[in-house]
Protein backbone atom coordinates (compact mmCIF):
# COMPACT_ATOMS: atom_id res chain seq x y z
CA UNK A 1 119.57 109.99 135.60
CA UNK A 2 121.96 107.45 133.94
CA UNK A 3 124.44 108.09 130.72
CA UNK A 4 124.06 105.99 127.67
CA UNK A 5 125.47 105.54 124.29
CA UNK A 6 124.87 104.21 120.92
CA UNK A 7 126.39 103.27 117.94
CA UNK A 8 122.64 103.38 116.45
CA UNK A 9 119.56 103.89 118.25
CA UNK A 10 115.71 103.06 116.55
CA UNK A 11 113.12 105.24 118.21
CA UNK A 12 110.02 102.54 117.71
CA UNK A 13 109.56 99.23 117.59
CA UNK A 14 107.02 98.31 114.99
CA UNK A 15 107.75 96.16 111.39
CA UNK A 16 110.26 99.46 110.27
CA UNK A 17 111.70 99.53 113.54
CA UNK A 18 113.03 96.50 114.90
CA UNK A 19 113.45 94.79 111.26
CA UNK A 20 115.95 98.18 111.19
CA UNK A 21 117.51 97.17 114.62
CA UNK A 22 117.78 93.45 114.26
CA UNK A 23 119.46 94.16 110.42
CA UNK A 24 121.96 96.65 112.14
CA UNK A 25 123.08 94.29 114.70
CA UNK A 26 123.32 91.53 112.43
CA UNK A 27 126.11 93.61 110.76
CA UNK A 28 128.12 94.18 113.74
CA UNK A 29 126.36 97.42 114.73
CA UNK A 30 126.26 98.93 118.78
CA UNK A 31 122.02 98.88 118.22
CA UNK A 32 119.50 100.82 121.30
CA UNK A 33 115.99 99.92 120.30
CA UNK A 34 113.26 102.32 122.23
CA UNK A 35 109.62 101.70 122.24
CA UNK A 36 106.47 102.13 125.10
CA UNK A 37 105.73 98.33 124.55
CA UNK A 38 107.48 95.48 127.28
CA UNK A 39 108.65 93.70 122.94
CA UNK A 40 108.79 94.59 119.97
CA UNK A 41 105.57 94.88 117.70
CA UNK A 42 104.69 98.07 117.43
CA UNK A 43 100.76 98.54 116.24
CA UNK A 44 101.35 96.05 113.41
CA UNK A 45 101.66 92.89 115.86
CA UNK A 46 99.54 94.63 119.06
CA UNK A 47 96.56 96.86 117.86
CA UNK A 48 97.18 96.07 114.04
CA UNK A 49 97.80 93.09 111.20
CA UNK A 50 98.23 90.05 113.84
CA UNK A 51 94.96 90.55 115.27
CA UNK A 52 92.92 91.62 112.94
CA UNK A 53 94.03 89.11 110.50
CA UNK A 54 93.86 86.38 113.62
CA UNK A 55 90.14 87.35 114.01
CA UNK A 56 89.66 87.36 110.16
CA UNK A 57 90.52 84.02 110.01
CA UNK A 58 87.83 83.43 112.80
CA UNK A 59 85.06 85.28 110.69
CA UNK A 60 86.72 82.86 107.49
CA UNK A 61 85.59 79.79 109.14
CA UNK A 62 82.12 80.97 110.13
CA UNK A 63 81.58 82.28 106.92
CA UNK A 64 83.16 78.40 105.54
CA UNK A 65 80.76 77.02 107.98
CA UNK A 66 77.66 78.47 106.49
CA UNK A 67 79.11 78.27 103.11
CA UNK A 68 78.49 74.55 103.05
CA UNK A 69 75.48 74.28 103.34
CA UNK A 70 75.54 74.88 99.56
CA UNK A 71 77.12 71.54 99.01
CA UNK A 72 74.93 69.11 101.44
CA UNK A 73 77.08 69.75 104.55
CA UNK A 74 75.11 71.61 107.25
CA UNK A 75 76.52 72.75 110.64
CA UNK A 76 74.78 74.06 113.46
CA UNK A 77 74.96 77.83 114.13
CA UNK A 78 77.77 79.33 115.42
CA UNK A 79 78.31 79.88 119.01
CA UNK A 80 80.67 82.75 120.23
CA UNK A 81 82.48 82.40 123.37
CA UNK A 82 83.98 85.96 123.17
CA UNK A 83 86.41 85.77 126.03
CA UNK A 84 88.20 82.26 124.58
CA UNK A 85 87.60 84.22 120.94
CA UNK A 86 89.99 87.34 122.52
CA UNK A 87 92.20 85.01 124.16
CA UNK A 88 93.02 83.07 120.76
CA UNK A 89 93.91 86.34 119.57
CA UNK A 90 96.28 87.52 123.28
CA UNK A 91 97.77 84.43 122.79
CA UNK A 92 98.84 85.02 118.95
CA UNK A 93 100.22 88.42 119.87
CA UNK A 94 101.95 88.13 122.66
CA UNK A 95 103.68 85.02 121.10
CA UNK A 96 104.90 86.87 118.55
CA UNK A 97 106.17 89.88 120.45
CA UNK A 98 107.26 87.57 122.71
CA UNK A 99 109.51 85.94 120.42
CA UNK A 100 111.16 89.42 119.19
CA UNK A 101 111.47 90.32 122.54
CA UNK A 102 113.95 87.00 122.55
CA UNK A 103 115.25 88.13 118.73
CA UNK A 104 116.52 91.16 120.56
CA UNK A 105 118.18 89.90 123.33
CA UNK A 106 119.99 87.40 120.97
CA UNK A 107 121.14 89.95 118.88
CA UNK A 108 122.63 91.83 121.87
CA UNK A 109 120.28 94.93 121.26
CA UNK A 110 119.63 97.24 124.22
CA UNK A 111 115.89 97.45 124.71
CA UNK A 112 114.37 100.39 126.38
CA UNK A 113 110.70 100.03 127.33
CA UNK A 114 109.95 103.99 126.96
CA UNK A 115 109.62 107.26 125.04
CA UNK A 116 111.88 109.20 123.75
CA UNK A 117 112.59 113.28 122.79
CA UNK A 118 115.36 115.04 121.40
CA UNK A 119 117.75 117.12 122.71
CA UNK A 120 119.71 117.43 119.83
CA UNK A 121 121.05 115.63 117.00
CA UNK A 122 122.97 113.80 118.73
CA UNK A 123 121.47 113.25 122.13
CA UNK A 124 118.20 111.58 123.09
CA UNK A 125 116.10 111.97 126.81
CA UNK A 126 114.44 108.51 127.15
CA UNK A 127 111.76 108.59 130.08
CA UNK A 128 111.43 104.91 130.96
CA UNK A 129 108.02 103.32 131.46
CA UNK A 130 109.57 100.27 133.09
CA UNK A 131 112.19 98.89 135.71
CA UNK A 132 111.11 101.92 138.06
CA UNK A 133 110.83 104.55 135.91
CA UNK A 134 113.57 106.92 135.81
CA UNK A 135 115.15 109.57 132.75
CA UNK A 136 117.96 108.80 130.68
CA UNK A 137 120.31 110.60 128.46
CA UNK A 138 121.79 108.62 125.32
CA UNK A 139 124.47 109.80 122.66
CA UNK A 140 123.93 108.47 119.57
CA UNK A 141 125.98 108.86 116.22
CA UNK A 142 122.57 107.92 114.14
CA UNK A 143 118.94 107.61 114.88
CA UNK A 144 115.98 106.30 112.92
CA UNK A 145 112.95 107.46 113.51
CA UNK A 146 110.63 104.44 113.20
CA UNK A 147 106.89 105.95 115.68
CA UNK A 148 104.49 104.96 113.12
CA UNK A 149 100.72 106.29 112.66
CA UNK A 150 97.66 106.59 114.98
CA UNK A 151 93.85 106.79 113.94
CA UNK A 152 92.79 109.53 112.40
CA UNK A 153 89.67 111.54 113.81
CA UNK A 154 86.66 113.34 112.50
CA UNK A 155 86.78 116.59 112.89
CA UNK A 156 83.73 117.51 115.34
CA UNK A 157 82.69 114.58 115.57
CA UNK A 158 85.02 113.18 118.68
CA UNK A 159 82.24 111.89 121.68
CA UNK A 160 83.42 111.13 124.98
CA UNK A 161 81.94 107.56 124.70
CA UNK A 162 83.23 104.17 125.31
CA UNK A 163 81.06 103.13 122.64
CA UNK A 164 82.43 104.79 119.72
CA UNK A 165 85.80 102.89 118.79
CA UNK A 166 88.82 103.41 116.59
CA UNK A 167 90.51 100.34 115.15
CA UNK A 168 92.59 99.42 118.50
CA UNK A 169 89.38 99.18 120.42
CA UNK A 170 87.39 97.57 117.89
CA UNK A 171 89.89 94.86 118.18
CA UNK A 172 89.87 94.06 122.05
CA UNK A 173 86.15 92.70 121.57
CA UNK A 174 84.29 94.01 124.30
CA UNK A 175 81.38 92.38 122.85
CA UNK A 176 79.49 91.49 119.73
CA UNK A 177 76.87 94.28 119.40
CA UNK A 178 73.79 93.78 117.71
CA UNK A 179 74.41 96.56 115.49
CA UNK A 180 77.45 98.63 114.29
CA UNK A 181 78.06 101.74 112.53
CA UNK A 182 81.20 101.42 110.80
CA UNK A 183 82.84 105.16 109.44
CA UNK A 184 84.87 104.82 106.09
CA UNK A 185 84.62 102.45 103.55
CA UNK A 186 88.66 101.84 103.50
CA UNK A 187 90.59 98.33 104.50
CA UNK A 188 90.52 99.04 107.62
CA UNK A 189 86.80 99.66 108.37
CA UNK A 190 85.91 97.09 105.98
CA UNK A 191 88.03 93.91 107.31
CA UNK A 192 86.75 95.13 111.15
CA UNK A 193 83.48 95.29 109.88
CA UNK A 194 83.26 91.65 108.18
CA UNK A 195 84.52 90.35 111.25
CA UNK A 196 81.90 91.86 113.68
CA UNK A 197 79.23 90.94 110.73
CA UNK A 198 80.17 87.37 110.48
CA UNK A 199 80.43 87.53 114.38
CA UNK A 200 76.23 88.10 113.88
CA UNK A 201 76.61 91.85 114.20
CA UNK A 202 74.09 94.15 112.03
CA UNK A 203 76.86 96.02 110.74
CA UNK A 204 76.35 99.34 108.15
CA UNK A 205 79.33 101.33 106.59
CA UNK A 206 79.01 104.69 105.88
CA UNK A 207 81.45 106.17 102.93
CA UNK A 208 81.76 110.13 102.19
CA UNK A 209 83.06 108.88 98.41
CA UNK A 210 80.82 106.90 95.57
CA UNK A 211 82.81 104.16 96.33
CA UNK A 212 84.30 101.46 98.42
CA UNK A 213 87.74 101.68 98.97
CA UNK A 214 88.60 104.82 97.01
CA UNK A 215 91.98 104.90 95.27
CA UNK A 216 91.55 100.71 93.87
CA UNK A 217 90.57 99.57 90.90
CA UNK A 218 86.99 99.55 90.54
CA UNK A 219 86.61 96.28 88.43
CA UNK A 220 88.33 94.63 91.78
CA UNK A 221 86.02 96.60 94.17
CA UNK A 222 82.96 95.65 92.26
CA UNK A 223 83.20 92.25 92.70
CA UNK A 224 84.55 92.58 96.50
CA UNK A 225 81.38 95.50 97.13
CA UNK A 226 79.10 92.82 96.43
CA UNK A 227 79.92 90.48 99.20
CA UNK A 228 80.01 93.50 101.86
CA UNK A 229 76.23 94.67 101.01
CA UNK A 230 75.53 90.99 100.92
CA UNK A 231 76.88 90.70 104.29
CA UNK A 232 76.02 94.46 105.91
CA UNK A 233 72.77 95.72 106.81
CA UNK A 234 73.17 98.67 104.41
CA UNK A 235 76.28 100.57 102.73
CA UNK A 236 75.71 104.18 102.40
CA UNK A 237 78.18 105.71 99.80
CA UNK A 238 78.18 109.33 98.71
CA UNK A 239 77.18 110.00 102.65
CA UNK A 240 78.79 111.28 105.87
CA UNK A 241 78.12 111.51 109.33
CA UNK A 242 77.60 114.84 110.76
CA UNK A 243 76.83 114.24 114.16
CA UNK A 244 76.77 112.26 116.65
CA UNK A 245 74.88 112.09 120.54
CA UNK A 246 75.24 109.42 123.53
CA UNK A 247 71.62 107.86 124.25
CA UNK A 248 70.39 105.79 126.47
CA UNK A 249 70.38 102.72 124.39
CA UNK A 250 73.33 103.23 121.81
CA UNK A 251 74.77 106.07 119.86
CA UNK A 252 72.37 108.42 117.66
CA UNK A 253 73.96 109.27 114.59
CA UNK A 254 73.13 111.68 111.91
CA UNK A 255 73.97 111.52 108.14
CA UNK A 256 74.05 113.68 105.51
CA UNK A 257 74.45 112.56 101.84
CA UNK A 258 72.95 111.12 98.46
CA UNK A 259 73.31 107.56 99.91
CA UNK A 260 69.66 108.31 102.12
CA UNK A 261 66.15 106.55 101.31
CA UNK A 262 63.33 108.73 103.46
CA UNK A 263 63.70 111.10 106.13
CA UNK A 264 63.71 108.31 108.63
CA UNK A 265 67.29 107.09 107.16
CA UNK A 266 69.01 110.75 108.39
CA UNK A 267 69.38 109.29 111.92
CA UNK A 268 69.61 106.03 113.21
CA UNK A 269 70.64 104.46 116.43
CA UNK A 270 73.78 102.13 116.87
CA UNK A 271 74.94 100.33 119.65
CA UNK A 272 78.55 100.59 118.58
CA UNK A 273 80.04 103.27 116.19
CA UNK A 274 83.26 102.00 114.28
CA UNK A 275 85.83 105.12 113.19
CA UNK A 276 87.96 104.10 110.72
CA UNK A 277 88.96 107.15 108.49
CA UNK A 278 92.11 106.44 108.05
CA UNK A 279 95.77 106.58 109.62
CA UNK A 280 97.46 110.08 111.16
CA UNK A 281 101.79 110.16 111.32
CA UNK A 282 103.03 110.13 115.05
CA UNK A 283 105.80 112.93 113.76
CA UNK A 284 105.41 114.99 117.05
CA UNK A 285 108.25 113.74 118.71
CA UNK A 286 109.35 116.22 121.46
CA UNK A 287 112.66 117.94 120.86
CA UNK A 288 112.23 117.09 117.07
CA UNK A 289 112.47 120.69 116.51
CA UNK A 290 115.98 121.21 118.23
CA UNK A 291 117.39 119.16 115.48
CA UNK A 292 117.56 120.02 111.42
CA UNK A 293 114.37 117.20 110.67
CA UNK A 294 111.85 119.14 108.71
CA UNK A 295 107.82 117.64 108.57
CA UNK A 296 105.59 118.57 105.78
CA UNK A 297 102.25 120.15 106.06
CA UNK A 298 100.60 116.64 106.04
CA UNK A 299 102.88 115.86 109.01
CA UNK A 300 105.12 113.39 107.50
CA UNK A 301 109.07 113.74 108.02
CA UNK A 302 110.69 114.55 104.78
CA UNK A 303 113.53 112.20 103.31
CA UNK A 304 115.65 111.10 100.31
CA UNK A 305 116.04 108.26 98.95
CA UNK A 306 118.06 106.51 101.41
CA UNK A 307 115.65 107.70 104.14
CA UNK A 308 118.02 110.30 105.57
CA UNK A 309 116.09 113.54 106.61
CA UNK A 310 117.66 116.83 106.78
CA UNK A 311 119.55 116.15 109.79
CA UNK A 312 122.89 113.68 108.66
CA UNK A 313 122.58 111.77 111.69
CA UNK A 314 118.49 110.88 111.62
CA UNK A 315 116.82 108.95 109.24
CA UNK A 316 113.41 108.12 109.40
CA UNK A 317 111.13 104.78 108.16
CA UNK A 318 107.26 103.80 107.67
CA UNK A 319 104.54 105.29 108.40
CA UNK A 320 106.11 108.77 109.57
CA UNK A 321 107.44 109.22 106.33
CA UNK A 322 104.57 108.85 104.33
CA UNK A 323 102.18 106.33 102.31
CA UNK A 324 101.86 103.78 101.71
CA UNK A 325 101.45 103.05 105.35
CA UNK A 326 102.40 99.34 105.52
CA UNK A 327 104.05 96.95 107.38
CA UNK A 328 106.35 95.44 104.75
CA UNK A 329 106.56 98.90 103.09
CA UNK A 330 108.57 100.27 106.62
CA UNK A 331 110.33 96.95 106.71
CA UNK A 332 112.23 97.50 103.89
CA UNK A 333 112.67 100.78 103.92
CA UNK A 334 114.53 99.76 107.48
CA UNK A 335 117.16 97.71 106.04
CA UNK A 336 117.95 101.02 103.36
CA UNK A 337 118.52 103.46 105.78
CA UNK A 338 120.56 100.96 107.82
CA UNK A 339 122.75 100.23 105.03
CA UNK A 340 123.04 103.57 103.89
CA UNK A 341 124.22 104.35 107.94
CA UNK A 342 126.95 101.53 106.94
CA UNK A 343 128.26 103.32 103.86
CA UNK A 344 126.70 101.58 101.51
CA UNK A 345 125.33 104.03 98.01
CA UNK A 346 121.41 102.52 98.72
CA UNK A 347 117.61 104.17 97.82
CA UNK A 348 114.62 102.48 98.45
CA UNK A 349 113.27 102.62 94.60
CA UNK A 350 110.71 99.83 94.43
CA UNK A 351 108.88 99.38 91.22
CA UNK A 352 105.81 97.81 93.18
CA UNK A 353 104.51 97.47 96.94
CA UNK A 354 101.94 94.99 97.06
CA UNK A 355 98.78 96.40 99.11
CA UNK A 356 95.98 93.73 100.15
CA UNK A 357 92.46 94.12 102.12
CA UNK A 358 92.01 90.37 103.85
CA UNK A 359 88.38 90.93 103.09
CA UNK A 360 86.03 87.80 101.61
CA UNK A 361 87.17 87.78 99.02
CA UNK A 362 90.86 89.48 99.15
CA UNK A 363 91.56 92.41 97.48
CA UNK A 364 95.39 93.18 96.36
CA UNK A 365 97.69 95.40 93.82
CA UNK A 366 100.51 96.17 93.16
CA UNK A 367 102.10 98.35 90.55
CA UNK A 368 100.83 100.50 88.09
CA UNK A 369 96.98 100.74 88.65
CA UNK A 370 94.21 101.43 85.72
CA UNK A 371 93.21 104.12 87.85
CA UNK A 372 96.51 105.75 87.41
CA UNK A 373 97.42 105.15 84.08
CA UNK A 374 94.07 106.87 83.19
CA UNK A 375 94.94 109.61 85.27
CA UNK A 376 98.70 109.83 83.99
CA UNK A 377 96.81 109.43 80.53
CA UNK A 378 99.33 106.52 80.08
CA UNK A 379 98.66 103.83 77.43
CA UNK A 380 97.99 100.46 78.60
CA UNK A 381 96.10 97.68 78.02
CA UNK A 382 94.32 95.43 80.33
CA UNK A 383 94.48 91.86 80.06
CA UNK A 384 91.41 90.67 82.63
CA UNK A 385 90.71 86.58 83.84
CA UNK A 386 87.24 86.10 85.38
CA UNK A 387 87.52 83.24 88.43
CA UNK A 388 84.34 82.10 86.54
CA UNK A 389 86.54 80.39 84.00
CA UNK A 390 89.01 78.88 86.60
CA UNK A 391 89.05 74.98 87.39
CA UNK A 392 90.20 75.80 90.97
CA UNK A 393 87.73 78.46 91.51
CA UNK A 394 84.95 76.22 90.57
CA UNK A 395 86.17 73.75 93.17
CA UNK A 396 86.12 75.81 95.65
CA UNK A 397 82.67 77.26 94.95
CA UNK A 398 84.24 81.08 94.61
CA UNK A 399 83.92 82.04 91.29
CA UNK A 400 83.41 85.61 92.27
CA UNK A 401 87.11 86.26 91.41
CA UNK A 402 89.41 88.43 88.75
CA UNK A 403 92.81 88.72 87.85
CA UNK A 404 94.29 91.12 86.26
CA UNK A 405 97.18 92.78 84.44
CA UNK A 406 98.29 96.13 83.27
CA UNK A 407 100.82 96.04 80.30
CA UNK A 408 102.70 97.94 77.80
CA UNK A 409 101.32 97.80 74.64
CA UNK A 410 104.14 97.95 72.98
CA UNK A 411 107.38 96.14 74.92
CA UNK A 412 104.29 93.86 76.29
CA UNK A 413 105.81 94.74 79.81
CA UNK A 414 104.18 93.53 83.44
CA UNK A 415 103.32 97.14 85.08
CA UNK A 416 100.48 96.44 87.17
CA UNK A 417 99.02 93.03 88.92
CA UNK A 418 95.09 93.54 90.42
CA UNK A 419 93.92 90.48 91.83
CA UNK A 420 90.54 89.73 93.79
CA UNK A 421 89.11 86.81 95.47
CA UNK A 422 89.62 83.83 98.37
CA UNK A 423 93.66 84.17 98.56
CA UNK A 424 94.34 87.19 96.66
CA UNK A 425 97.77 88.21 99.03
CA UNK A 426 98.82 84.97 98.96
CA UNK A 427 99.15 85.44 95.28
CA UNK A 428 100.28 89.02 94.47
CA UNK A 429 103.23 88.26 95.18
CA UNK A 430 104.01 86.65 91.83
CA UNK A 431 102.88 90.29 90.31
CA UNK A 432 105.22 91.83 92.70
CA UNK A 433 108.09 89.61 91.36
CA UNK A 434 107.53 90.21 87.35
CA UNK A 435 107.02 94.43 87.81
CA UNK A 436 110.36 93.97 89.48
CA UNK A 437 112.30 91.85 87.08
CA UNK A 438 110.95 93.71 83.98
CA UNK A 439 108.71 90.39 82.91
CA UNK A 440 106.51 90.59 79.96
CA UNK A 441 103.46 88.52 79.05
CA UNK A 442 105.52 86.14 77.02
CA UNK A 443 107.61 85.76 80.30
CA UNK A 444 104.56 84.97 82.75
CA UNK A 445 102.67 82.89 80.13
CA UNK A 446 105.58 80.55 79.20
CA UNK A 447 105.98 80.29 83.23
CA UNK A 448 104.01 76.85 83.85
CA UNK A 449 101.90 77.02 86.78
CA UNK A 450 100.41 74.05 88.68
CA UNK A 451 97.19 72.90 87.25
CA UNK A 452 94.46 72.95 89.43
CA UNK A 453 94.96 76.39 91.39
CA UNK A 454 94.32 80.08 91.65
CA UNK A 455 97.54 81.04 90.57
CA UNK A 456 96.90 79.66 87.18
CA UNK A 457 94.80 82.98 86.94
CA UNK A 458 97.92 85.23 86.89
CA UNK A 459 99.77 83.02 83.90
CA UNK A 460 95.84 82.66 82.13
CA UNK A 461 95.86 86.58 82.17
CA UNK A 462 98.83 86.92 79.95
CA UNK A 463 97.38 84.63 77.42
CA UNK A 464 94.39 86.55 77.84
CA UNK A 465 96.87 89.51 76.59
CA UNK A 466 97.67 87.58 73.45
CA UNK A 467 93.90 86.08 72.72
CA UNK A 468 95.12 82.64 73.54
CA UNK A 469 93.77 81.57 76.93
CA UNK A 470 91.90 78.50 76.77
CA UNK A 471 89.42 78.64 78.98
CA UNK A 472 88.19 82.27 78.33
CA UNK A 473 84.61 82.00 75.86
CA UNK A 474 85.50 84.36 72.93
CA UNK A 475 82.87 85.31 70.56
CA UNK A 476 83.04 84.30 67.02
CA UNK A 477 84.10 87.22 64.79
CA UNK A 478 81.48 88.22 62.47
CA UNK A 479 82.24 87.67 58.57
């Protein structure tokens, strides 16, 4: 057992973590970096974003491919070599983590391939999972907890098979089944799912709610919920799975719910059974009760603003601290608690965090939601642009599109941006930009946008605000 110290150490390696670790070191900070993967990534760039979104773009080009032959150009179909298709997406992570791995080792950060637990709140025991093993002690004057999320479970419904999946096995393609059962009609589920349906998988989605993608806007989700029961074999909303059996040729589920047609429908067969219900906080870090950290009752590790927990010396980032779980979320909530550990008065206080499902067509928000302001019984108004009216759109054959705002009625103020269809996270960004610099409408529709594209939609919506867009059919008032 060797002695080590730190100036700072990051326990995790993910988008929070080493964005955290690199920003410390790039002001001058003694920086210890700690993580069970040989680079940084964390589940964003291994079992996460990268490859999904790598094998998205996959399912994009299929789904391009048979697209065409709308317009006169016909392919022939598909053919799936699944071990090159899994090595495109090896090769896209481990570049990636590759190159942090490098990042870190420029920077001068010590990288520990390992785990780590408390002994106080000061002192870490870091059990190495590389270069032979071994236990370490390190002194630290801070620590950021950075460990992330997991899959969540359903309760009683855990099989010992190898052909029920969560997310991180769904994405190692052991095959292409001919038919999948996909649990939970969230992001995650759905973007897995498209991909094993354009793949040629018979792929259903079961959702407990009366909805797809509960929590979203249900103008956006309308338009996106008809491409995925154009796609799927079925969707079953309003319905759950309460049980499920290893047979001889698949997995025999059961369901329960309004979303059944006929006795037949309450158990089907699957060769491949998708959970996706969700994300759990990995907040049981051994030792974590020696120190003053408290965790809330939905296991997330309570902070303040500048993501210090109860203990002075540990602050904590991402996922472990509580939704939204995302990448760029944990990211910047890194570089707050970092400069807060330099003395700097900081709080991470955005005004919008830009979410986006990289379904056909996207999906993405940010902001103040309709959804909420109902809730919140907030006044609003809702300035909407169908895609139907877009030049680009048209071009492209995707009119199935919408962008929206949410403004003050009265100070005409950008609060909310909802945006779906082909590109939708490239462009929310734009939203995210005006919630933060207070724009109006005025602001975004005196903003000239280049003429023809999608993002046109976003400065058409605030004339749509003031009744002036010119490409939106308006009925003739009566007399």
């Amino acid at each position: 057992m060797s002695s080590l110290s730190s100036q700072l150490v990051v326990i995790g390696a993910g988008p929070g973590g080493y964005a955290a670790a690199f920003y410390a070191a790039d002001l001058g900070m003694q920086v210890t970096l700690i993580d069970p993967s040989v680079n940084p990534g964390g589940v964003c760039l291994y079992r996460g974003c990268i490859p999904s979104k790598a094998l998205l773009h996959v399912a994009d080009v299929v789904n391009e491919a048979r697209h065409a032959e709308a317009w006169g150009v016909t392919f022939g179909a598909p053919k799936i070599d699944v071990d090159r298709l899994r090595a495109f997406k090896t090769k896209v992570v481990n570049g990636l983590t590759g190159g942090l791995g490098q990042l870190s080792k420029q920077r001068k950060i010590a990288y520990i391939q390992g785990t780590a637990a408390f002994r106080d709140a000061h002192t870490l025991e870091i059990t190495r999972s590389a270069e032979g093993g071994g236990v370490d002690t390190l002194a630290f004057e801070h620590a950021i907890i950075a460990t992330g999320s997991r899959p969540s479970t359903v309760p009683g419904l855990s099989i010992d098979s190898p052909r029920v999946m969560d997310s991180t096995a769904a994405l190692e393609l052991p095959d292409i089944p001919k038919s999948l059962l996909v649990v939970g009609g969230g992001y995650i589920g759905l973007e897995l799912g498209s991909v094993y349906a354009a793949l040629g998988t018979k792929v259903t989605v079961v959702e407990m709610t009366g909805g797809l993608l509960p929590g979203a806007d249900r103008d956006l989700v309308n338009i996106l919920a008809k491409r995925i029961e154009a796609i799927c074999e079925s969707v079953l909303l309003n319905t759950k799975v309460v049980g499920m059996k290893d047979v001889k040729n698949g997995v025999a589920v059961t369901f329960e719910g309004e979303g059944l047609v006929g006795d037949a429908a309450k158990e089907r067969t699957f060769d491949r059974v998708l959970i996706s219900i969700g994300r759990r906080p990995n907040s049981a870090i051994p030792g974590l009760d020696r120190t003053g950290v408290k965790v809330n009752s939905r296991g997330f590790i309570d902070v303040d603003p500048a993501r210090r927990t109860a203990e002075p010396s540990i602050y904590a980032i991402g996922d472990v601290v509580g939704e939204p779980m995302l990448a760029h979320k944990a990211s910047h909530e890194g570089r707050v608690a970092v400069e807060a550990i330099a003395g700097e008065r900081v709080a991470f206080e955005p005004l919008a965090i830009p979410a986006v499902v990289f379904t056909d067509p996207e999906l993405a928000w940010c902001g103040l939601t309709e959804s909420d302001a109902k809730k919140e019984n907030r006044e609003v108004t809702v300035a909407r642009f169908p895609w139907g009216a877009s030049g680009r759109s048209q071009t492209l054959d995707r009119s199935d599109g919408l962008t929206k705002l949410i403004l003050d009625p009265k100070t005409e103020r950008i609060l909310g941006v909802g945006i779906v269809g082909p590109g939708a996270g490239e462009l929310i960004a734009e939203g995210v930009l005006a919630i933060e610099m207070g724009a109006n409408a005025t602001d975004l529709r005196m903003t000239i946008h280049p003429h023809p594209t999608l993002s046109e939609t976003l400065m058409e919506s605030a004339e749509v605000f003031f009744g002036q867009a010119t490409h939106v059919y308006r009925p003739k008032k009566k007399a």
